[in-house]
N, C-alpha and C. Protein backbone atom coordinates (compact mmCIF):
# COMPACT_ATOMS: atom_id res chain seq x y z
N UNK A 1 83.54 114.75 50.51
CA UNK A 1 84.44 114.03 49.64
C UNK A 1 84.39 112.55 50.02
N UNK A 2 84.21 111.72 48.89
CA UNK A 2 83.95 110.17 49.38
C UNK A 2 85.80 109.68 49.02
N UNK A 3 86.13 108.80 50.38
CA UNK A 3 87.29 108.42 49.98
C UNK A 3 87.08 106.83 49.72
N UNK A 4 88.14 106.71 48.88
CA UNK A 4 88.76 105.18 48.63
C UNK A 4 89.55 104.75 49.17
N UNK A 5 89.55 103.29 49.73
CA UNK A 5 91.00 102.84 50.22
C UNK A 5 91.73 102.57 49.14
N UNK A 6 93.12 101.84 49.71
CA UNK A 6 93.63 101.08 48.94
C UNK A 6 94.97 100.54 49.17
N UNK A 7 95.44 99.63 48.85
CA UNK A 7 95.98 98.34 49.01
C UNK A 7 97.87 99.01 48.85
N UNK A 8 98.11 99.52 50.21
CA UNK A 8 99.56 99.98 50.57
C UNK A 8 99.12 99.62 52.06
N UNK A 9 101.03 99.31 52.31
CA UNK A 9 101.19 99.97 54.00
C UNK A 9 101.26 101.07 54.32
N UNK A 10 101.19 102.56 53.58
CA UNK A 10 101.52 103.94 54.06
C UNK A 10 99.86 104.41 53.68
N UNK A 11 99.41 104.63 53.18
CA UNK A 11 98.27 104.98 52.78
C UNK A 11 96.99 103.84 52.95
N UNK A 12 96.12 104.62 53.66
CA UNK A 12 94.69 104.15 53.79
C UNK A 12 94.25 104.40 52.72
N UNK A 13 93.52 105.70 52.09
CA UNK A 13 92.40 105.81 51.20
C UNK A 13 92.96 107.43 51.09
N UNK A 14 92.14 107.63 49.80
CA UNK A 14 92.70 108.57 49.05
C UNK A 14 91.18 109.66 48.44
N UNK A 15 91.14 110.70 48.43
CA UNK A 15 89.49 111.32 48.22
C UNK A 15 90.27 112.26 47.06
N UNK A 16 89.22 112.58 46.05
CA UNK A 16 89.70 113.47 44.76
C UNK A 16 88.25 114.77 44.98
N UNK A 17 88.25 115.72 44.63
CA UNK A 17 87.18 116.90 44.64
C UNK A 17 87.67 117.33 43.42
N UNK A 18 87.06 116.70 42.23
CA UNK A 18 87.54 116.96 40.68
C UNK A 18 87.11 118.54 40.24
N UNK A 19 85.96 119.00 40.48
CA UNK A 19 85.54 120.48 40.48
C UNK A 19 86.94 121.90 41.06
N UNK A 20 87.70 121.47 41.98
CA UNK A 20 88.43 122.17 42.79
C UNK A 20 90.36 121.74 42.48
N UNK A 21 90.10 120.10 41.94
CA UNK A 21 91.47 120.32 41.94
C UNK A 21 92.37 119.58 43.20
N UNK A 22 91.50 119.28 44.10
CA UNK A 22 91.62 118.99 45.48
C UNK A 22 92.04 117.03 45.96
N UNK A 23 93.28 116.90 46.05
CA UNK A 23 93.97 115.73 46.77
C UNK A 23 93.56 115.66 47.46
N UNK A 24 93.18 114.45 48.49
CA UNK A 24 93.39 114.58 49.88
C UNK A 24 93.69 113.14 50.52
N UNK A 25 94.44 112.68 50.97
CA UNK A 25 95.60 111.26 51.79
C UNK A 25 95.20 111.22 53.37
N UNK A 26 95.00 110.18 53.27
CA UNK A 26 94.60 109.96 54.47
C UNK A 26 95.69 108.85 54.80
N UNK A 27 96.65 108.99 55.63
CA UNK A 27 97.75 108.05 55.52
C UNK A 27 97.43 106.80 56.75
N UNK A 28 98.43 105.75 57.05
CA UNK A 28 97.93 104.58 58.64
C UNK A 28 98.54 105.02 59.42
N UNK A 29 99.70 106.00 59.55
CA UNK A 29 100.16 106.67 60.56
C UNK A 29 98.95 107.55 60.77
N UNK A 30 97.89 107.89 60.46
CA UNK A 30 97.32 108.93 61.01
C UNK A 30 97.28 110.36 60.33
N UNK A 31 98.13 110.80 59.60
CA UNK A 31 98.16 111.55 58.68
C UNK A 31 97.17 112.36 58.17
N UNK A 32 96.97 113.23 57.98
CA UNK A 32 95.65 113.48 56.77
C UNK A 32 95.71 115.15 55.83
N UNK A 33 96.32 114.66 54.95
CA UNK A 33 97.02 115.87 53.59
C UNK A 33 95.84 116.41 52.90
N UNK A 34 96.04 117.43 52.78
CA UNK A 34 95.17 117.87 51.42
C UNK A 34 96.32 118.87 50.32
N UNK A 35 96.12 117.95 48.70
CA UNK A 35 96.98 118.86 48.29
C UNK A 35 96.25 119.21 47.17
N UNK A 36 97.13 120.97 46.64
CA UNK A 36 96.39 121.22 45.78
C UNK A 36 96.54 121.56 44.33
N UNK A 37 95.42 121.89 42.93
CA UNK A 37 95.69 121.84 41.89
C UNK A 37 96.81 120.73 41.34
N UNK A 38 95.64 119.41 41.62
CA UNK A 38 96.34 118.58 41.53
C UNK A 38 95.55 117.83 40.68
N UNK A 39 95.70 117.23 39.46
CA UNK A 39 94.74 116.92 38.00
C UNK A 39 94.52 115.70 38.35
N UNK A 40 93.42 115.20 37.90
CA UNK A 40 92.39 113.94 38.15
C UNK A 40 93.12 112.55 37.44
N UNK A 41 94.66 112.61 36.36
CA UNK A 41 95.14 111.79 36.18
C UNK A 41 95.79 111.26 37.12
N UNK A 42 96.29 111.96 38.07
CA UNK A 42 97.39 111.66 39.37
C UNK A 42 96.53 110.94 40.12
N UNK A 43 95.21 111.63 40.84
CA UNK A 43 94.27 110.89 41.44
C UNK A 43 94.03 109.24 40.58
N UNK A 44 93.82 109.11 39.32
CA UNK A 44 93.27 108.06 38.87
C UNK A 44 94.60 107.35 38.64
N UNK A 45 95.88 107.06 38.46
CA UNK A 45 96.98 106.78 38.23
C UNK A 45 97.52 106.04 39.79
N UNK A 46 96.60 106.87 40.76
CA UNK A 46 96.76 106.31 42.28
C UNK A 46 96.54 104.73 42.14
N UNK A 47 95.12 104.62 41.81
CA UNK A 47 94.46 103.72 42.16
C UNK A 47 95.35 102.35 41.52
N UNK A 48 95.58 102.47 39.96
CA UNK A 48 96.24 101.53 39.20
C UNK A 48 97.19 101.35 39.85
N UNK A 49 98.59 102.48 40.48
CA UNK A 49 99.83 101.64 40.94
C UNK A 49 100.35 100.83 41.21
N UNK A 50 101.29 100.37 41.01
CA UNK A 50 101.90 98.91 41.45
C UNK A 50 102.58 98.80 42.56
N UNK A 51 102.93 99.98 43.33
CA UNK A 51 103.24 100.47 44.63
C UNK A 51 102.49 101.87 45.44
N UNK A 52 101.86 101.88 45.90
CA UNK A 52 100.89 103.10 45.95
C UNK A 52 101.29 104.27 46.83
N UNK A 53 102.56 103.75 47.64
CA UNK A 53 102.87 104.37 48.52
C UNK A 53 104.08 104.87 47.86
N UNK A 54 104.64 104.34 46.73
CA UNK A 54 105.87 105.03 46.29
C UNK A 54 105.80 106.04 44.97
N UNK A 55 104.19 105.73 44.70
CA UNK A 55 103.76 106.86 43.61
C UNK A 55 102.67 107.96 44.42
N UNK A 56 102.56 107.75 45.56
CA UNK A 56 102.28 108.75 46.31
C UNK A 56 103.32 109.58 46.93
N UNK A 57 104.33 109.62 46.99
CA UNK A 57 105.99 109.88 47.52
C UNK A 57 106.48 110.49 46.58
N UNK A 58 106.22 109.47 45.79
CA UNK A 58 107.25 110.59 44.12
C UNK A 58 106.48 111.71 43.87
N UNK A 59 105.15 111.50 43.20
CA UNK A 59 104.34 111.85 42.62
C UNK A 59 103.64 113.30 42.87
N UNK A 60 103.16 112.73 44.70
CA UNK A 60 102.29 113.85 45.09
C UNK A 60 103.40 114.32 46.06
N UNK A 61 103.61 113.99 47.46
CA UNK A 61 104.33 114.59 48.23
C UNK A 61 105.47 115.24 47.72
N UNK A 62 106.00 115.13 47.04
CA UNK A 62 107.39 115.42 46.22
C UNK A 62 107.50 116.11 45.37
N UNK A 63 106.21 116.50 44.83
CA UNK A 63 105.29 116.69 43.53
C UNK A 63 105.28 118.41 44.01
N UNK A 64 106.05 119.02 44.46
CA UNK A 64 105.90 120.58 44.03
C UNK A 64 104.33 120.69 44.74
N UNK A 65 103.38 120.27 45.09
CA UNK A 65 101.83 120.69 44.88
C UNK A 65 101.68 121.41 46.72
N UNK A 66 100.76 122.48 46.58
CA UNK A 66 100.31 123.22 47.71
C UNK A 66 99.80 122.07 48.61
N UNK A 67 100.36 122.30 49.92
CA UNK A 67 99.69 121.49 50.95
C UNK A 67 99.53 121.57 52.19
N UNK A 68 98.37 121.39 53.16
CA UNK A 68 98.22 121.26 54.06
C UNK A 68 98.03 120.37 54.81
N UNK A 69 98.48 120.10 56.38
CA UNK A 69 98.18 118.67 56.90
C UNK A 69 96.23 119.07 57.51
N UNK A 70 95.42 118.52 57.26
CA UNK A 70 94.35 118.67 57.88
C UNK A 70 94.11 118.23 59.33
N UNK A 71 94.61 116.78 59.24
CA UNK A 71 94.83 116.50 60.85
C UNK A 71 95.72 115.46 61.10
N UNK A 72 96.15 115.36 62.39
CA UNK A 72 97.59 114.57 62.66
C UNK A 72 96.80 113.04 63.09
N UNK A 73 95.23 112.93 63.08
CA UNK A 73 94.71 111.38 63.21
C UNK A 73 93.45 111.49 62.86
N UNK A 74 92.93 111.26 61.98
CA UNK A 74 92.02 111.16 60.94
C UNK A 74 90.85 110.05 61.70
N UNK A 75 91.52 109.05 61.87
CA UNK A 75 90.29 107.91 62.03
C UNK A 75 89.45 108.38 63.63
N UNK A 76 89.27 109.39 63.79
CA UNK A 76 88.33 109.84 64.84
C UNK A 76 86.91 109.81 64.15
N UNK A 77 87.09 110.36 63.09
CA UNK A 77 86.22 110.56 62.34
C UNK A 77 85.74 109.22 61.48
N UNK A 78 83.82 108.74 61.69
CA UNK A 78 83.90 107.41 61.67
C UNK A 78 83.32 107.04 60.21
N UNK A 79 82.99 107.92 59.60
CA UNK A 79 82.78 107.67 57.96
C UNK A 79 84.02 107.33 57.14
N UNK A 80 85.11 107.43 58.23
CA UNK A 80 86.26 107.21 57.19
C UNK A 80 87.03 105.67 57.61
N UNK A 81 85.82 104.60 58.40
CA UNK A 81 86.16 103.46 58.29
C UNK A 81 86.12 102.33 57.71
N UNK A 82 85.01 102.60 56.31
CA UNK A 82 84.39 101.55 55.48
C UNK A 82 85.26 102.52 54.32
N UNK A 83 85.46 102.49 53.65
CA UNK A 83 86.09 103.09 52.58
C UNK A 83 86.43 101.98 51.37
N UNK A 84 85.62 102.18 49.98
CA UNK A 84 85.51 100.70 49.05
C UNK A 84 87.06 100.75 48.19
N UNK A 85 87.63 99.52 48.36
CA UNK A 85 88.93 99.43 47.61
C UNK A 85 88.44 99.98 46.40
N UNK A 86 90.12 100.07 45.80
CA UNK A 86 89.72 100.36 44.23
C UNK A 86 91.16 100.16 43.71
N UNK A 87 92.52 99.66 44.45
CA UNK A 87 93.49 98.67 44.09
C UNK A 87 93.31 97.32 44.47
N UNK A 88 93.38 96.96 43.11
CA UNK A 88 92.92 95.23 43.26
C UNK A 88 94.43 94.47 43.05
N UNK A 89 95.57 95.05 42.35
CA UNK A 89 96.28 94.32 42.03
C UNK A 89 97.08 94.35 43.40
N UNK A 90 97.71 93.24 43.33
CA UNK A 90 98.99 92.58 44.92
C UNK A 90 99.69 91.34 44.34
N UNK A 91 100.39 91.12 44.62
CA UNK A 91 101.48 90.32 44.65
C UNK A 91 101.49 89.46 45.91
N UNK A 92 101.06 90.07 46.83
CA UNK A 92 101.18 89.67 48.44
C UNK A 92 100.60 88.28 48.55
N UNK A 93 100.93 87.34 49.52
CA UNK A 93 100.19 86.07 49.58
C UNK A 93 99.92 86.63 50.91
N UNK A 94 98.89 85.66 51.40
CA UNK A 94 98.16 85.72 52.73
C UNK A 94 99.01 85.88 53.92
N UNK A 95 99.14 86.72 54.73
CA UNK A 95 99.69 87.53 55.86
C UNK A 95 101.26 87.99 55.42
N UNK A 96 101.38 88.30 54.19
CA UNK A 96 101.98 89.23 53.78
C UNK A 96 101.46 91.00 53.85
N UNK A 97 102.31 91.59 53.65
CA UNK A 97 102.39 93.19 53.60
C UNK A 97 102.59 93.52 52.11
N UNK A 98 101.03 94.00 51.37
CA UNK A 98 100.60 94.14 50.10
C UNK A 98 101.75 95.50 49.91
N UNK A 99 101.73 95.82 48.48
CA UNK A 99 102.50 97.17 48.32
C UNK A 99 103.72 97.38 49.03
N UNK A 100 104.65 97.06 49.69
CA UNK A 100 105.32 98.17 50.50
C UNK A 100 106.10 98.63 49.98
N UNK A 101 106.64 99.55 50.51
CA UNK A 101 107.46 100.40 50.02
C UNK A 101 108.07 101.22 50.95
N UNK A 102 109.32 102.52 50.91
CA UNK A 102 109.73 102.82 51.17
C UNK A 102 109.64 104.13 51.93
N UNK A 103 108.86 104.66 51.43
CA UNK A 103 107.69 106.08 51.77
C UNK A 103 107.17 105.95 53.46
N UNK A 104 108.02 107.20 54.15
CA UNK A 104 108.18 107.91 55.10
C UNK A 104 107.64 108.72 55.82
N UNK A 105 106.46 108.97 56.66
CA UNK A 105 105.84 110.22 56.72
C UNK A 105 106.30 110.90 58.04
């Protein structure tokens, strides 16, 4: 699964397995979710957000959907350090904190 980053403080990058149905969050705490039968609008609705971490909160975590934590620190694993944006929009000026939001893990 190829992941995307993207432009929150709670969330790194985000991977979709459109064949299966398959979420999967890779959060900056370390985190790493997989959730499931979860439709490719939610995945693509990620990317657009205007807060990414608070439509990941509502949306998915909150979202009723099957889930497992895969692992409690993800970035061991080193393919998951280049990861190509794919939220462009921010508000943030330079050494600001893009997105934030309220979302808890």
């Amino acid at each position: 699964m190829n992941f995307l980053s993207v432009k929150s403080s709670n969330v790194h990058s985000v991977g979709y397995d459109e064949k299966n149905a398959i979420l999967e969050i890779r959060f900056r705490s370390g985190g790493y979710y997989r959730y499931h039968d979860v439709k490719k609008d939610v995945f693509d609705k990620i990317g657009i957000a205007e807060s990414v971490g608070k439509f990941v909160n509502e949306s998915v975590v909150r979202g009723g959907y099957k889930h497992e934590k895969v692992s409690d620190n993800w970035r061991i694993a080193k393919d998951t350090l280049e990861a190509p944006e794919i939220n462009q929009k921010t508000t943030a000026q330079p050494g600001e904190v893009a997105n934030p939001t309220s979302f808890t893990t």
